[in-house]
C-alpha atoms as a PDB file:
ATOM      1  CA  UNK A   1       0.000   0.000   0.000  1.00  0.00           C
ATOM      2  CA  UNK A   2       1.263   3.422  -1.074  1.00  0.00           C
ATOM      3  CA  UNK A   3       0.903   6.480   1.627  1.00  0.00           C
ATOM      4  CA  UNK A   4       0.032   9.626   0.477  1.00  0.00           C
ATOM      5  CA  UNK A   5       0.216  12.789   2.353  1.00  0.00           C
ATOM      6  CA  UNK A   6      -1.136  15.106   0.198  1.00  0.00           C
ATOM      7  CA  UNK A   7      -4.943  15.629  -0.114  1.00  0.00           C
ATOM      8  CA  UNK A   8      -5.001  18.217  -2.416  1.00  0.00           C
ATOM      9  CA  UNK A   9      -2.809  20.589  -4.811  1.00  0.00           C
ATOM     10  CA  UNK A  10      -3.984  24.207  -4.534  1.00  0.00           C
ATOM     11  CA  UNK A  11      -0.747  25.095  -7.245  1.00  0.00           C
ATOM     12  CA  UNK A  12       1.599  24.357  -9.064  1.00  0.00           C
ATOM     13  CA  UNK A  13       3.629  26.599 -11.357  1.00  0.00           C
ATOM     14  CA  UNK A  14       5.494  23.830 -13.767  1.00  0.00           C
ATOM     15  CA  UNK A  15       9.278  24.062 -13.167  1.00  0.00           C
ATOM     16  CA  UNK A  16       8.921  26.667 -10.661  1.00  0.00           C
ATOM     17  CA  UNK A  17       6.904  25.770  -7.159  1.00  0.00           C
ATOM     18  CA  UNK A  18       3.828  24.272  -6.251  1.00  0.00           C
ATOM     19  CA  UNK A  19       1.442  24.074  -3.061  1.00  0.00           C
ATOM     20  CA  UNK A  20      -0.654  21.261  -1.733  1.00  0.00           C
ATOM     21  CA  UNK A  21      -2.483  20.777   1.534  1.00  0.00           C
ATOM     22  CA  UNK A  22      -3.232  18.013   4.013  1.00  0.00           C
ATOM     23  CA  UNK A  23      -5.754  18.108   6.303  1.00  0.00           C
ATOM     24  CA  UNK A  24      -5.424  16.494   9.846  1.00  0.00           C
ATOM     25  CA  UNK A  25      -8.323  14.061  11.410  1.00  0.00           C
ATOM     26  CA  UNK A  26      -8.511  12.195  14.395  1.00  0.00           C
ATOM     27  CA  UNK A  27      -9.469   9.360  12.138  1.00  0.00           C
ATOM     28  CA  UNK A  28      -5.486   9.274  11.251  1.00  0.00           C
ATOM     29  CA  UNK A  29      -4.468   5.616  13.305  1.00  0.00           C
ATOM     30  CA  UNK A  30      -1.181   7.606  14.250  1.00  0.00           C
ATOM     31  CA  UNK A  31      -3.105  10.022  16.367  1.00  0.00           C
ATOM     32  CA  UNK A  32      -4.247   7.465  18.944  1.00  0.00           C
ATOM     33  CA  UNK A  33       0.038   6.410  19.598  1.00  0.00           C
ATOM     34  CA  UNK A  34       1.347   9.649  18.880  1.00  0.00           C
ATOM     35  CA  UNK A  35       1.458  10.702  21.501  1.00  0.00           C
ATOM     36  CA  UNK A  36      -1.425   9.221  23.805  1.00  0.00           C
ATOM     37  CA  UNK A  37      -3.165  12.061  25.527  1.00  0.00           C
ATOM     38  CA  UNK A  38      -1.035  14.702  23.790  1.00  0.00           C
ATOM     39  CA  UNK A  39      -1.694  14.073  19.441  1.00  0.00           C
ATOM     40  CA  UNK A  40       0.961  14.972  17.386  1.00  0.00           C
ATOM     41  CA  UNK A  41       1.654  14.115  13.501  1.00  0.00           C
ATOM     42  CA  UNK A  42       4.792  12.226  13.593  1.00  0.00           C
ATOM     43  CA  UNK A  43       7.426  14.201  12.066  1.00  0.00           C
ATOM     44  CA  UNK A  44       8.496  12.265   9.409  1.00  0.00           C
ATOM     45  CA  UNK A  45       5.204  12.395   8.021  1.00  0.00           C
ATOM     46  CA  UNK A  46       5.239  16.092   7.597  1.00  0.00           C
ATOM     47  CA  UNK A  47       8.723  15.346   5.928  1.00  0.00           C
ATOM     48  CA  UNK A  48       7.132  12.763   3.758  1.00  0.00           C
ATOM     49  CA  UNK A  49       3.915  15.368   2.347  1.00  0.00           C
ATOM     50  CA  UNK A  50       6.958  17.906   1.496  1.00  0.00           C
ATOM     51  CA  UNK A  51       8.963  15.204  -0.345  1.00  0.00           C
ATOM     52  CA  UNK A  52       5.732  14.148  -1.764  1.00  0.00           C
ATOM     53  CA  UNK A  53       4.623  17.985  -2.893  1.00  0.00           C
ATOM     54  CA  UNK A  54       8.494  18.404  -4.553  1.00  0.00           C
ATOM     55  CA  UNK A  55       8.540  15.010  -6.289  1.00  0.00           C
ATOM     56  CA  UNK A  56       5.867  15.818  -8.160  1.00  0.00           C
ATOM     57  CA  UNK A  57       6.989  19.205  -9.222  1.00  0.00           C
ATOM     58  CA  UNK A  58      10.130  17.545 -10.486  1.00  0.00           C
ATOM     59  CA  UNK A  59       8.166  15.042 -12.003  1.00  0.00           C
ATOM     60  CA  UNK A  60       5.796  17.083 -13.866  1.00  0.00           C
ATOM     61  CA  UNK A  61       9.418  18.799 -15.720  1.00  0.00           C
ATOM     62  CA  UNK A  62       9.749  15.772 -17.648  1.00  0.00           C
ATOM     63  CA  UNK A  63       5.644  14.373 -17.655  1.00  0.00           C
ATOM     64  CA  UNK A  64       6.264  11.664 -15.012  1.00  0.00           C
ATOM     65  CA  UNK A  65       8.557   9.993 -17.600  1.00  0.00           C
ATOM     66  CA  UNK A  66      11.131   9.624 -14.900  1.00  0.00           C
ATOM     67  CA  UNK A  67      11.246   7.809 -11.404  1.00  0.00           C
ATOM     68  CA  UNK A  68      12.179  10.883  -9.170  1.00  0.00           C
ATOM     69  CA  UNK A  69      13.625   9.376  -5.948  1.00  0.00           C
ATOM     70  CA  UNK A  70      14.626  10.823  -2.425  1.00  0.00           C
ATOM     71  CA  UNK A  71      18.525  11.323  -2.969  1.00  0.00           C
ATOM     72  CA  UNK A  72      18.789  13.300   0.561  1.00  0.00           C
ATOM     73  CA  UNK A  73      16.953  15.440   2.940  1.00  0.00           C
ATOM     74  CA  UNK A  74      18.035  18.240   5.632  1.00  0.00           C
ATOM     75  CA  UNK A  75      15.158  19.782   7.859  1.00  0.00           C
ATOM     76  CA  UNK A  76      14.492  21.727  10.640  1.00  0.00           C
ATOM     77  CA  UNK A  77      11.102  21.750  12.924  1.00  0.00           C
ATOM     78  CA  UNK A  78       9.215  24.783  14.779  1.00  0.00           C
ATOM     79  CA  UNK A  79       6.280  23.727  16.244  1.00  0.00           C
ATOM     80  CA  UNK A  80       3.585  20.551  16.085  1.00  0.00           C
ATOM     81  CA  UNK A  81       0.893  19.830  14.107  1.00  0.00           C
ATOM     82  CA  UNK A  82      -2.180  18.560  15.782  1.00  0.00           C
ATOM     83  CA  UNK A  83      -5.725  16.908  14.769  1.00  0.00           C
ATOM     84  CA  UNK A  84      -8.346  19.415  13.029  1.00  0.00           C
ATOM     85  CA  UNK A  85      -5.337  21.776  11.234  1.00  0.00           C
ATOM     86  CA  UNK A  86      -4.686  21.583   7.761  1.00  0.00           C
ATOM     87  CA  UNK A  87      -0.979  21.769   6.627  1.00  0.00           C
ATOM     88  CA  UNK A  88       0.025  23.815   3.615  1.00  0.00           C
ATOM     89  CA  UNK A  89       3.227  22.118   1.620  1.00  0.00           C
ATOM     90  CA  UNK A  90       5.152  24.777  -0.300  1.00  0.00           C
ATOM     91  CA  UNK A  91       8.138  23.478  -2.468  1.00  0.00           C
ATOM     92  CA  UNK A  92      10.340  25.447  -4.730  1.00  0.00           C
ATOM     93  CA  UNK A  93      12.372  24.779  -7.473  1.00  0.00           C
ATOM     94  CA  UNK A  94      16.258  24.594  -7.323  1.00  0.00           C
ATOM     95  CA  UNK A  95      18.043  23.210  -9.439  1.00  0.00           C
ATOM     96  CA  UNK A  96      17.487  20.757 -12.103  1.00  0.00           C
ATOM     97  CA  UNK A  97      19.533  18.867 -14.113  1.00  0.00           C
ATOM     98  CA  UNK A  98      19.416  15.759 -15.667  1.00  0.00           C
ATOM     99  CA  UNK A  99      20.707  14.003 -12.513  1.00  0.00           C
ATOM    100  CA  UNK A 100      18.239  14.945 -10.130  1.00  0.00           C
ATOM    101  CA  UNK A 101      16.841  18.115  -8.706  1.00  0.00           C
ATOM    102  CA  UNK A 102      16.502  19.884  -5.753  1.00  0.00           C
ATOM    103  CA  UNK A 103      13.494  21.793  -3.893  1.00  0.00           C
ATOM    104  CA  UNK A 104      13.382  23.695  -0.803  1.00  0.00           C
ATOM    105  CA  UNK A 105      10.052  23.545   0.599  1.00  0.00           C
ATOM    106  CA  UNK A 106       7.822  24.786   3.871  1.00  0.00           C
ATOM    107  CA  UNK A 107       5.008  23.237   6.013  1.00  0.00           C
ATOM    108  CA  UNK A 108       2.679  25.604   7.631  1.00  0.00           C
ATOM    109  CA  UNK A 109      -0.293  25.937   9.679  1.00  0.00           C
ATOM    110  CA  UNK A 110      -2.456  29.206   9.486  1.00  0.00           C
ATOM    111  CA  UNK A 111       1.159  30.960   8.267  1.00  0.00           C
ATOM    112  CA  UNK A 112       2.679  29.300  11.327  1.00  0.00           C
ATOM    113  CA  UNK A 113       6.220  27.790  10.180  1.00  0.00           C
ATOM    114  CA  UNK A 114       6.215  24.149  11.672  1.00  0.00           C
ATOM    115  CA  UNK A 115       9.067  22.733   9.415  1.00  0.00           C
ATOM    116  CA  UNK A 116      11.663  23.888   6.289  1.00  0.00           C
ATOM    117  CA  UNK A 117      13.384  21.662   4.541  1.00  0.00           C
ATOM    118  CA  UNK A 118      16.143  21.302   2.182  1.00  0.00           C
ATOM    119  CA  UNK A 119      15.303  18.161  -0.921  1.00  0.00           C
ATOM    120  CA  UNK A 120      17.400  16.988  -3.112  1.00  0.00           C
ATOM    121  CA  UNK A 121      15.805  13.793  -5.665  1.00  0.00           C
ATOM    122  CA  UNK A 122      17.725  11.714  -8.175  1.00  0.00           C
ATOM    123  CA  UNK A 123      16.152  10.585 -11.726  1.00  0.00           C
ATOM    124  CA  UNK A 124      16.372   7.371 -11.731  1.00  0.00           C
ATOM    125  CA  UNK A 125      16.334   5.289 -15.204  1.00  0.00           C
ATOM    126  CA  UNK A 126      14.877   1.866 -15.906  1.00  0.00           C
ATOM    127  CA  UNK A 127      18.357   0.900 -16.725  1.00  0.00           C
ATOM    128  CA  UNK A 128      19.219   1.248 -13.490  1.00  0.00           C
ATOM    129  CA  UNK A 129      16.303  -1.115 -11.659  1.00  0.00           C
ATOM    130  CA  UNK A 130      16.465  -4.643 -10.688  1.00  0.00           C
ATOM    131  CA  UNK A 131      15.290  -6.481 -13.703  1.00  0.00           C
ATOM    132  CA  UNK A 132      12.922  -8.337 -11.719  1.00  0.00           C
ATOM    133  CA  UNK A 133      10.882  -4.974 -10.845  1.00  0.00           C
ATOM    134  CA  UNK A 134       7.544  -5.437 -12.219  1.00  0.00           C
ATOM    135  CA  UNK A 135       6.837  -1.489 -13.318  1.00  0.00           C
ATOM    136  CA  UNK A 136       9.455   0.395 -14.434  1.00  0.00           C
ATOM    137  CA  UNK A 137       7.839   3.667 -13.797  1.00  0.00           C
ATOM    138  CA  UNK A 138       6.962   2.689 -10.178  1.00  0.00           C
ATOM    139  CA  UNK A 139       6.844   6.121  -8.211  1.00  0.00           C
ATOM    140  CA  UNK A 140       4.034   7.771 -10.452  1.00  0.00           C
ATOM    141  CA  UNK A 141       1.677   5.234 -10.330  1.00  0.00           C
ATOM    142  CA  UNK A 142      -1.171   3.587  -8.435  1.00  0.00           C
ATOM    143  CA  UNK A 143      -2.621   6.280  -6.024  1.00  0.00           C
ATOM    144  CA  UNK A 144       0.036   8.631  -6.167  1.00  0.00           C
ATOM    145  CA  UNK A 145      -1.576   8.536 -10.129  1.00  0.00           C
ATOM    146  CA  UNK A 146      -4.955  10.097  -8.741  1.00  0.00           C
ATOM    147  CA  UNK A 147      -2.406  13.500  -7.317  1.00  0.00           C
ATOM    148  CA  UNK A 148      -0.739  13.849 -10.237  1.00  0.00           C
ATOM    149  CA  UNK A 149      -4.354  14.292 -12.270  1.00  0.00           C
ATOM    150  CA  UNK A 150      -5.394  16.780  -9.986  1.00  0.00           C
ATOM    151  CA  UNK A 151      -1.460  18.807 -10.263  1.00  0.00           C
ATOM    152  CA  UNK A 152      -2.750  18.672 -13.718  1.00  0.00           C
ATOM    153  CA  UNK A 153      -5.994  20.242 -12.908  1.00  0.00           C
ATOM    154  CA  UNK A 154      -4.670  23.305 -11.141  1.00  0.00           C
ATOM    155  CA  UNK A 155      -2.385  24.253 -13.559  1.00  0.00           C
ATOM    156  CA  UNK A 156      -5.355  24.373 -16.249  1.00  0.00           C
ATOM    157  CA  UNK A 157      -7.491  26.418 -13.630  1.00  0.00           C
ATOM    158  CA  UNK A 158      -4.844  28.974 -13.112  1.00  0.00           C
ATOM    159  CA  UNK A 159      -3.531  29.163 -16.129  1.00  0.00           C
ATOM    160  CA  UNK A 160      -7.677  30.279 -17.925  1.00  0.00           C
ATOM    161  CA  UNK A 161      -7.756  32.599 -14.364  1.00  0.00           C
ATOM    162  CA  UNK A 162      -7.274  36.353 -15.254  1.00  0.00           C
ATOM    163  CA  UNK A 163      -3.774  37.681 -14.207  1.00  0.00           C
ATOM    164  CA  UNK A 164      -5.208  39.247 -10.935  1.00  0.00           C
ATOM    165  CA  UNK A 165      -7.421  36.200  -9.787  1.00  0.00           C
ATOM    166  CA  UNK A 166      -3.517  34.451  -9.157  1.00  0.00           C
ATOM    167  CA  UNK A 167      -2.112  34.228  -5.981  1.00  0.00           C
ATOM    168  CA  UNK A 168       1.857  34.578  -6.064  1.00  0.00           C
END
């Protein structure tokens, strides 16, 4: 099973930055353990929905043709996020090349910096899988499939918007 940690793109400016949200319930499993009496998104996950946000940006560069894979990741955390807050994902292009890329992204609550992040992701070929790999283009696939549609979506809504309807 694939995790997402994304629900929703709200942007995404092709080879520049993009913006996606995820919204926290107390029907997440990892509230009830994290911590009991005292829920707390684990931080790794936040990690994950920032990786998640900038992999997709560096995906949609070349149209998903290439597996885009966490190379290496530096981050630093400011506060929690708890049940009932939504979490905005901002990611910015770095650099690209045709070795990998990197982003530097944000996670937010209500403008309130939780975590920043430095990403960097290497393209990875189908030359360079285990043979025995059923799907060479494994990372955007299955569910992760459904996000990349709707990245797709918000670039055609912004783009037919009038100049001042965009946010910046």
């Amino acid at each position: 099973m694939r995790w997402t940690w994304i629900d929703r793109f709200v942007r995404l400016e092709p080879g520049r930055r993009a913006t996606a949200v995820k919204n926290l319930s107390w029907a997440e499993d990892y509230f009830a353990d994290h911590f009991p009496g005292y829920p707390v998104m684990p931080a790794p996950l936040i990690l994950e929905g920032l990786a998640q946000t900038g992999g997709i940006l560096v995906g949609h560069v070349h149209q998903y043709r290439k597996n885009v894979i966490l190379a290496k990741m530096t981050a630093r955390f400011h506060a929690e996020a708890h049940p009932g807050q939504q979490i905005t994902y901002t990611v910015e292009l770095l650099d690209l090349n045709e070795a990998g890329a990197r982003v530097r992204g944000t996670a937010t609550v209500h403008d309130k910096l939780l975590a920043e992040a430095d990403i960097m992701f290497a393209h990875v070929g189908p030359e360079q899988l285990p043979a025995e790999l059923a799907d060479p283009q494994f990372v955007f696939s299955g569910e992760l499939a459904h996000l990349l549609r709707q990245a797709e979506s918000v670039i055609s809504a912004s783009s037919s918007s009038p100049p001042s309807a965009v946010t910046s």
